[in-house]
C-alpha atoms as a PDB file:
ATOM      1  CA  UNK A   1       0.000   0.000   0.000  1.00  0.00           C
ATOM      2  CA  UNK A   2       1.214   3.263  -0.742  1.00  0.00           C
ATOM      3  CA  UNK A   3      -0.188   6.857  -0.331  1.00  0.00           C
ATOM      4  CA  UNK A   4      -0.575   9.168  -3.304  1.00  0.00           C
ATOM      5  CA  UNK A   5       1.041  12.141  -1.507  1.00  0.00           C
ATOM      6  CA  UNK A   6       2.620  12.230   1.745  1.00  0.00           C
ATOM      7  CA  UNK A   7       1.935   9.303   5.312  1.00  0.00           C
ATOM      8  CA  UNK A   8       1.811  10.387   8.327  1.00  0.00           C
ATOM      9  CA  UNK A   9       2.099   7.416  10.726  1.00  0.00           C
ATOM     10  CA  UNK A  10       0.916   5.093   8.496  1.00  0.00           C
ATOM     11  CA  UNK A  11      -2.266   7.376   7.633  1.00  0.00           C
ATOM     12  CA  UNK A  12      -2.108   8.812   3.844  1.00  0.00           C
ATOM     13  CA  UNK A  13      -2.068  12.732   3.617  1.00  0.00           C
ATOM     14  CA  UNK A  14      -2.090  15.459   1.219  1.00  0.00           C
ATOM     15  CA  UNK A  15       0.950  17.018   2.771  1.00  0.00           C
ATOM     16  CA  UNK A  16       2.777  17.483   6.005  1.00  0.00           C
ATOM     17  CA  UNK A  17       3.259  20.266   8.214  1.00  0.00           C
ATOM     18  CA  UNK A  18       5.876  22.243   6.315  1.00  0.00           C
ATOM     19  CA  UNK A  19       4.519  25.661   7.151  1.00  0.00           C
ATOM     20  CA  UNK A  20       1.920  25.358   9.169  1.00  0.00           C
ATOM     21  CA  UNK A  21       0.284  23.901  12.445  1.00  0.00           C
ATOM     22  CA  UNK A  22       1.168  23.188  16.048  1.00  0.00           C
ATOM     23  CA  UNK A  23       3.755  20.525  15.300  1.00  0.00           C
ATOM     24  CA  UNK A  24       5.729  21.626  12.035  1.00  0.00           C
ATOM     25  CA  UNK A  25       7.038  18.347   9.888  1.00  0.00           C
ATOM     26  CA  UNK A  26       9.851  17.787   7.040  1.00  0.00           C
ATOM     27  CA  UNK A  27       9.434  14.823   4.762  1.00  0.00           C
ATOM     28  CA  UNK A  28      11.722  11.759   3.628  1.00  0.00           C
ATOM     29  CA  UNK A  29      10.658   9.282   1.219  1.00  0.00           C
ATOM     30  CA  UNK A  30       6.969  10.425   1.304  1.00  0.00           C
ATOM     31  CA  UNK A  31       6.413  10.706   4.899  1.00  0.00           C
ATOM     32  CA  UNK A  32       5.622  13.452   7.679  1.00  0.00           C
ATOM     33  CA  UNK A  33       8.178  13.207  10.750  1.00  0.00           C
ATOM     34  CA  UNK A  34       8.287  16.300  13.326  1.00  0.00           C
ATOM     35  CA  UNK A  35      10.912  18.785  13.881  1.00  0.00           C
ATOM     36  CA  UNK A  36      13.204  18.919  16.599  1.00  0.00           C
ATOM     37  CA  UNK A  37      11.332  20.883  19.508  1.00  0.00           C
ATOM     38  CA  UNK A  38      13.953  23.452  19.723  1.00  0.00           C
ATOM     39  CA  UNK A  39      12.992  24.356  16.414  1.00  0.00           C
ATOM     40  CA  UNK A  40      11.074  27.782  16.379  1.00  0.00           C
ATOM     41  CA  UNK A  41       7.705  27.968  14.734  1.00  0.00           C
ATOM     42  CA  UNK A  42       8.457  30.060  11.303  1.00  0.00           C
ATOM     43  CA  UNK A  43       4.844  31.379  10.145  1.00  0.00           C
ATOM     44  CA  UNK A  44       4.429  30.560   6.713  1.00  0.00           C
ATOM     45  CA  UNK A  45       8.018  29.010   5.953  1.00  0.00           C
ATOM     46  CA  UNK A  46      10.230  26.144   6.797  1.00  0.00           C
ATOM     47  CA  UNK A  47      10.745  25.517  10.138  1.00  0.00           C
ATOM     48  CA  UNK A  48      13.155  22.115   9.195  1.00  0.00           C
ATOM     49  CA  UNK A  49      15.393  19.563   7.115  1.00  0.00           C
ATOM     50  CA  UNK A  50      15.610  16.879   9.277  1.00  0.00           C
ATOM     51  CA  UNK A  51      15.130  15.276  12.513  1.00  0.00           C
ATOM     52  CA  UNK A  52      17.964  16.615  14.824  1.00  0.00           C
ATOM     53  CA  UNK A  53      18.505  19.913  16.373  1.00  0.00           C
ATOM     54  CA  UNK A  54      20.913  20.756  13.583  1.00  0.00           C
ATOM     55  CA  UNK A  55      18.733  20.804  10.490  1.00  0.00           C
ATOM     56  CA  UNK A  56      16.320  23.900  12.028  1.00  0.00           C
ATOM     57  CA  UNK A  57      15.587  26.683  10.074  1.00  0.00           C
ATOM     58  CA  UNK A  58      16.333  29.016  13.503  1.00  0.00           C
ATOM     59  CA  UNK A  59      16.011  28.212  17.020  1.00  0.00           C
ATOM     60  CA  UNK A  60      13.321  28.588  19.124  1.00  0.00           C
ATOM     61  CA  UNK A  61      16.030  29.330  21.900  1.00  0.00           C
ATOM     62  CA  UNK A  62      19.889  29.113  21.413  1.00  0.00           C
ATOM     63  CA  UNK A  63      22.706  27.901  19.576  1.00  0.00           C
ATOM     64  CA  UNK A  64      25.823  25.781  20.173  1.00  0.00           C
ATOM     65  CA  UNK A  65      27.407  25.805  17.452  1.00  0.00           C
ATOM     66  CA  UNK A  66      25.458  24.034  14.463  1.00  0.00           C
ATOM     67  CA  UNK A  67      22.613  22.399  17.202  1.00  0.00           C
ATOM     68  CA  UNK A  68      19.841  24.144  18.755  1.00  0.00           C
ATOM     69  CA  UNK A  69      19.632  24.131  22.118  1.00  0.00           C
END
């Protein structure tokens, strides 16, 4: 089974969370996983590339170096 778009924990959807919503996302091979919480919440763009601290877009609070913290 595959989804036409985007999954989302196994649930087929017609995107992800890019820019939008309480918990922003970044896709990999067609599915939805969350940004790292120290992440801050960009309004209308990218908030992240990638799981770890290192791949947000700015931080909600500080950085060391290439992580969020």
């Amino acid at each position: 089974l595959s989804c036409r778009h985007y999954s989302r924990r196994g649930v087929c959807v017609p995107t992800c969370r890019f820019t939008h919503g309480e918990t922003r996302e970044f896709s990999q091979d067609g599915e939805c996983f969350e940004c790292h919480p120290e992440c801050e919440h960009i309004e209308g763009g990218i908030t992240c590339n990638g799981s770890g601290a290192d791949t947000c877009t700015r931080c909600a609070h500080y950085r060391d170096g290439p992580h969020c913290v």
